[in-house]
Protein backbone atom coordinates (compact mmCIF):
# COMPACT_ATOMS: atom_id res chain seq x y z
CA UNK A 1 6.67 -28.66 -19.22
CA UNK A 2 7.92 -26.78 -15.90
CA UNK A 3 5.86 -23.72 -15.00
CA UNK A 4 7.60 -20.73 -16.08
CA UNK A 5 8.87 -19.01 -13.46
CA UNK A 6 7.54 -15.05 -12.55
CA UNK A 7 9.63 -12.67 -10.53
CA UNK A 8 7.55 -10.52 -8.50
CA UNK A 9 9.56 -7.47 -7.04
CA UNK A 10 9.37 -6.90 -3.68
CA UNK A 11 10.32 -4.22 -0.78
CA UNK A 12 12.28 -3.38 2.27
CA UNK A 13 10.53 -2.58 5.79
CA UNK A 14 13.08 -1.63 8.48
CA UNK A 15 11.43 -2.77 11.14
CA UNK A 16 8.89 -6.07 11.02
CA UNK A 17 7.91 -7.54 13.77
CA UNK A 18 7.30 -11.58 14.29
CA UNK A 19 7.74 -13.66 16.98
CA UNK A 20 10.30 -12.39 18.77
CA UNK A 21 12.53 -10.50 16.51
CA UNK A 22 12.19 -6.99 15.21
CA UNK A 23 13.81 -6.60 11.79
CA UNK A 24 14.67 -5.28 8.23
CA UNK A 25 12.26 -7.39 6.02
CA UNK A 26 12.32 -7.90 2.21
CA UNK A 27 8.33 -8.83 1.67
CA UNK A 28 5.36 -8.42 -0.33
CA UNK A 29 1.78 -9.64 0.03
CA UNK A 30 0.91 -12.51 -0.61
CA UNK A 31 -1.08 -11.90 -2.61
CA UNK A 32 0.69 -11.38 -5.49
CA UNK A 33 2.33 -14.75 -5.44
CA UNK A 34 -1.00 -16.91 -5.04
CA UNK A 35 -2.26 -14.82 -7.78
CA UNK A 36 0.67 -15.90 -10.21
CA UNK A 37 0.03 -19.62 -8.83
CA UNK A 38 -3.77 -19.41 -9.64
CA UNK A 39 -2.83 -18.71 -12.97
CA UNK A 40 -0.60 -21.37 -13.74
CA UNK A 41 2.84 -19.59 -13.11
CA UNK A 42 5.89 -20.61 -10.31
CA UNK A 43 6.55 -17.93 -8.42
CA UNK A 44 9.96 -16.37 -7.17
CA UNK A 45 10.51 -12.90 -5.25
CA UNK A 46 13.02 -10.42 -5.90
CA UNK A 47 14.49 -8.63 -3.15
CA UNK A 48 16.53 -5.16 -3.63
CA UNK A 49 19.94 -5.36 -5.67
CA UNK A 50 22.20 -3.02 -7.21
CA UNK A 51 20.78 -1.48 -10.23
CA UNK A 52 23.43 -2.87 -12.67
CA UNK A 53 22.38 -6.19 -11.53
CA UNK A 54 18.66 -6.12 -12.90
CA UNK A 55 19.51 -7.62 -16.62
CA UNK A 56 21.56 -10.54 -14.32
CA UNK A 57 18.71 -10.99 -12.57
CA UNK A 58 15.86 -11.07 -15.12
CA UNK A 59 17.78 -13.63 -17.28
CA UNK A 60 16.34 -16.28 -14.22
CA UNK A 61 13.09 -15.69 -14.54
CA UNK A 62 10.42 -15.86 -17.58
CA UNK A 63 8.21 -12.91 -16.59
CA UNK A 64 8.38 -9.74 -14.32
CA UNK A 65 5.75 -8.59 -11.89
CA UNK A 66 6.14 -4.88 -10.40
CA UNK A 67 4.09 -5.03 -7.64
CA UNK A 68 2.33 -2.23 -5.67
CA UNK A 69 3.52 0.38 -2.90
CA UNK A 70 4.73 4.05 -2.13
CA UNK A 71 4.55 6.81 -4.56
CA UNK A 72 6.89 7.03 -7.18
CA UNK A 73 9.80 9.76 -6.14
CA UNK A 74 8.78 12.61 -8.43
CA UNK A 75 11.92 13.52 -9.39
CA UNK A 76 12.54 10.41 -11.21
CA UNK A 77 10.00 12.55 -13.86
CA UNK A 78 11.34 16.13 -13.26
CA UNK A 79 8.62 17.45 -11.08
CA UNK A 80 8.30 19.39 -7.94
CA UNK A 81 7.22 17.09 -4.73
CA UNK A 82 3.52 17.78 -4.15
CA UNK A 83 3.03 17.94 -0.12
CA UNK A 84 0.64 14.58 0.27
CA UNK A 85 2.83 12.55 -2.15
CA UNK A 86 4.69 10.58 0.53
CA UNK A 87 8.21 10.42 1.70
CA UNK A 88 10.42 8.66 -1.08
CA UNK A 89 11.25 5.49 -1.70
CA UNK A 90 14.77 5.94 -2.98
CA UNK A 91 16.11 2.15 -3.37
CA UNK A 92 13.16 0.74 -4.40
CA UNK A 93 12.53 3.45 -7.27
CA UNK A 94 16.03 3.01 -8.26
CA UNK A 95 16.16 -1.07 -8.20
CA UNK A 96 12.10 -1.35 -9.65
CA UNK A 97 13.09 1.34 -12.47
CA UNK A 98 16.36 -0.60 -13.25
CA UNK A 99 14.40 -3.98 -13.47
CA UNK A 100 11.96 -2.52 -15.79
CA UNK A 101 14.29 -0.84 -18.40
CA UNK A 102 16.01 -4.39 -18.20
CA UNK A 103 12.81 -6.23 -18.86
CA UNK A 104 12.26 -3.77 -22.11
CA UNK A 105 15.64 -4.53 -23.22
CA UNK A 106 15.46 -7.65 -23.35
CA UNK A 107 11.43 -7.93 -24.14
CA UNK A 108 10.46 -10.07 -21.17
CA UNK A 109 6.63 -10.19 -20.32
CA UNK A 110 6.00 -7.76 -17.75
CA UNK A 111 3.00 -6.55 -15.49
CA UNK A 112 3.01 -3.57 -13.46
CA UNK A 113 0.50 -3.18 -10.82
CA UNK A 114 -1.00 0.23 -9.14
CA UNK A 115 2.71 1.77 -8.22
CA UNK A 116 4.16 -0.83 -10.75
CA UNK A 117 1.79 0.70 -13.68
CA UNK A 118 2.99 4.15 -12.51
CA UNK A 119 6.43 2.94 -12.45
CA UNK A 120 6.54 1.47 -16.14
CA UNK A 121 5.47 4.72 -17.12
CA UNK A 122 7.96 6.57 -15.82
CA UNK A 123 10.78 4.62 -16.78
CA UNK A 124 9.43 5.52 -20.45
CA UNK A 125 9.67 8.99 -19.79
CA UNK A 126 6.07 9.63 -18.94
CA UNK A 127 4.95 11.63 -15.63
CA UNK A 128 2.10 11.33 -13.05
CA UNK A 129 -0.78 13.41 -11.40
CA UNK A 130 0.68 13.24 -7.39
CA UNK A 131 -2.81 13.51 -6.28
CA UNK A 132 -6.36 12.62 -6.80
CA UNK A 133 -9.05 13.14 -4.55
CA UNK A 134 -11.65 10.13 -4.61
CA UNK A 135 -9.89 6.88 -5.32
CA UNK A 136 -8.82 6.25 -1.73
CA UNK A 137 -12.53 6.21 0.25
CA UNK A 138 -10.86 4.47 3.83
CA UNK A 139 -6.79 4.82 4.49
CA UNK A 140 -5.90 0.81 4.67
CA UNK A 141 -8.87 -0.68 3.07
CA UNK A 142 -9.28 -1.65 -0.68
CA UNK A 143 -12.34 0.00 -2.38
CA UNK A 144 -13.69 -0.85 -5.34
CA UNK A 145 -14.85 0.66 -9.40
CA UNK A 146 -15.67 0.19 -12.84
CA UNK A 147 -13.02 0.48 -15.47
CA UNK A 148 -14.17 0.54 -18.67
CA UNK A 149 -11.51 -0.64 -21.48
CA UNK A 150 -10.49 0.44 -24.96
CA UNK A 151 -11.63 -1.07 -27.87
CA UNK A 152 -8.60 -2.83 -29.78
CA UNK A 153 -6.45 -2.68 -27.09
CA UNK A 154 -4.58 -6.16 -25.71
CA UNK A 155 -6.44 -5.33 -22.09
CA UNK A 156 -10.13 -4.70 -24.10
CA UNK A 157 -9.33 -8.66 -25.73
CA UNK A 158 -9.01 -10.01 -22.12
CA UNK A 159 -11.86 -8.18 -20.47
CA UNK A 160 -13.63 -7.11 -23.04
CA UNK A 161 -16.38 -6.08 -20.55
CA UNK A 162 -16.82 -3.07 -18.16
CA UNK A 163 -15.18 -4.55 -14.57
CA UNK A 164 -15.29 -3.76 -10.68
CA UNK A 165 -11.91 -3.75 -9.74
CA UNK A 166 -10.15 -3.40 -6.48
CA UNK A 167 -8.51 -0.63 -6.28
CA UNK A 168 -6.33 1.57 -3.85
CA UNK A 169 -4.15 4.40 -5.05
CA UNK A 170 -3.92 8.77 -5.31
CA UNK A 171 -2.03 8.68 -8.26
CA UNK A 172 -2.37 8.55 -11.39
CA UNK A 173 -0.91 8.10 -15.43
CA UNK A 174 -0.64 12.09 -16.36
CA UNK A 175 1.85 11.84 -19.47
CA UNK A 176 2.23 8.84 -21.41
CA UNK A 177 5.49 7.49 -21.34
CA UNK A 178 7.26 6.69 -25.12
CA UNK A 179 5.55 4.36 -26.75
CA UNK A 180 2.39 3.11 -24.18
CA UNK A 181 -1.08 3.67 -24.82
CA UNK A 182 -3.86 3.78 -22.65
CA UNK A 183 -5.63 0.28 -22.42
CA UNK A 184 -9.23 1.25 -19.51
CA UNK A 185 -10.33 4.01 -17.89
CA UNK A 186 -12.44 4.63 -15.28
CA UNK A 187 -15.56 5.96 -15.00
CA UNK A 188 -14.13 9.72 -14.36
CA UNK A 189 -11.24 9.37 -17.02
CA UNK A 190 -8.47 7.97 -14.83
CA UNK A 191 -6.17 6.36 -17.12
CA UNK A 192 -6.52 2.85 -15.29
CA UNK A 193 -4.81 0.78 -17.53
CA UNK A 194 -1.72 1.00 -20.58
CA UNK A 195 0.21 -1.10 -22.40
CA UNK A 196 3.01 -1.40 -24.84
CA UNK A 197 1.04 -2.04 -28.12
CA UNK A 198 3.46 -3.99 -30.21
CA UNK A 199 2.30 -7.49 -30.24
CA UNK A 200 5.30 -9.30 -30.00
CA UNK A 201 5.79 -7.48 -26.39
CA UNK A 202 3.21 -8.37 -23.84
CA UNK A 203 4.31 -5.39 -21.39
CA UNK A 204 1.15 -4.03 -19.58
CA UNK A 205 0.15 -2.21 -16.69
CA UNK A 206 -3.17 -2.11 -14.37
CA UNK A 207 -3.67 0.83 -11.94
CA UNK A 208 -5.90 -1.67 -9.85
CA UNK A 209 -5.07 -4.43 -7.57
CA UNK A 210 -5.61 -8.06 -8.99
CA UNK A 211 -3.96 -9.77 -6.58
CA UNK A 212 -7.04 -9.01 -4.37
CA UNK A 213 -9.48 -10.61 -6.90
CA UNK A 214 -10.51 -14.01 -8.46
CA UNK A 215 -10.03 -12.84 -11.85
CA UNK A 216 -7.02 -14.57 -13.37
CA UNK A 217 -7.33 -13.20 -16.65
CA UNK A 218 -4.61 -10.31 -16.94
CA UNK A 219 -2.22 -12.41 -14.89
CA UNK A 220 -2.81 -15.69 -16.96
CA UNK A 221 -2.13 -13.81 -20.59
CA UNK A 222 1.38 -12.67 -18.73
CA UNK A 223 2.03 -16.51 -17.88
CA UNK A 224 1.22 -17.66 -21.46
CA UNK A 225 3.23 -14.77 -23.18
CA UNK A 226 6.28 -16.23 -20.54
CA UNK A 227 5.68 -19.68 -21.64
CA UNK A 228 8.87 -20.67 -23.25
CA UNK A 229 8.53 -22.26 -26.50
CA UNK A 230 10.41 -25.53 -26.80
CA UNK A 231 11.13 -27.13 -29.55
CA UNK A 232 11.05 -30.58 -29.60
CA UNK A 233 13.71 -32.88 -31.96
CA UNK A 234 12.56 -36.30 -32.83
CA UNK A 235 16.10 -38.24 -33.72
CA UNK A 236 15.18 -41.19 -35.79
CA UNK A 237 15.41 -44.76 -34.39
CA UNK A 238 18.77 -46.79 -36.21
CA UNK A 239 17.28 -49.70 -37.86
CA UNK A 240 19.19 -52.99 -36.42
């Protein structure tokens, strides 16, 4: 059976510099793809689009990864810009946004990671804190904490233990978005983890970053819950 096949969003820089050109560049770490291929998946990345291309696009693929990146534009949840939330990110809010309200719709398995967590949460209406103080210990190096997750919770049945996590971010889950629930927290109450309960949706979101771990087990339960199901037809042999 082929490997189904994960879209992982990714992001424009205008100017990237390798060998001898200087250039716009549609990238994202890599990360994120080896992760997906530890796990079992095939991975594919999805550059920018129009917005009203996202369900188009999503009917290719199996599974959706949001990956990390800039802050979320706060106006996307009705709020005035806080001074250190950074400058915005207007196509990639409005393509990332689009893809996840198309993955909802059409209940694709989805995982949203650090600015892909805070993303899913906004397209459901919810808001975020634009600052925290303490989760980002050296600008441009990943850190490390405990999350701790809820009992009965999809997340809790992967890890049911308390985890180190690599993590990287100064934002944060404020109001739940319609319909989530909050899956780990860390050790000062950081909502670090939500999900769409209903279990015929795997749609979940970690504010960590596990594409800069070993641990396979979030992004494996997204590649099982994209495993098509085939059904196999035996046809009879003619007797002769």
């Amino acid at each position: 059976m082929p490997r189904p096949l994960i879209g992982i969003t990714t992001y424009v820089e205008e100017s990237t510099r390798y060998n001898v050109w200087d250039l716009p560049t549609a990238l994202v770490p890599s990360g994120y793809y080896e992760l997906v291929q530890a796990a079992g998946g095939a991975a594919v990345l999805l550059p920018p689009d129009e917005p009203g291309r996202a369900a188009e696009v999503l009917s290719r693929v199996d599974g959706l990864v949001v990956a990390g990146g800039p802050d979320v534009d706060p106006v996307h949840y009705g709020a005035p810009r806080d001074p250190r939330t950074g400058a915005p990110a207007t196509v990639r809010d409005e393509w990332e946004l689009a893809l996840i309200r198309a993955a909802l719709a059409a209940d694709l398995p989805m995982l949203g990671i650090c600015r892909g967590m805070q993303a899913l949460n906004v397209a459901l209406g919810g808001s975020l804190i634009q600052h925290l103080d303490g989760h980002v210990h050296t600008p441009g190096a990943i850190s490390s904490h405990p999350v701790r997750p809820v009992a009965g919770t999809r997340y809790a049945a992967l890890v049911p233990e308390e985890a180190d996590v690599p993590t990287y971010h100064h934002q944060a889950v404020d109001r739940l978005g319609q319909g989530l629930i909050v899956s780990a927290h860390a050790l000062d109450g950081t909502v670090e983890a939500i999900e769409l309960p209903d279990p015929d949706r795997w749609v979940v979101g970690v504010q960590w970053h596990p594409e800069r771990d070993k641990d396979t087990r979030v992004m494996a339960a997204l590649i099982t819950a994209a495993t098509p199901t085939e059904t196999l037809t035996t046809t009879p042999l003619a007797h002769v």
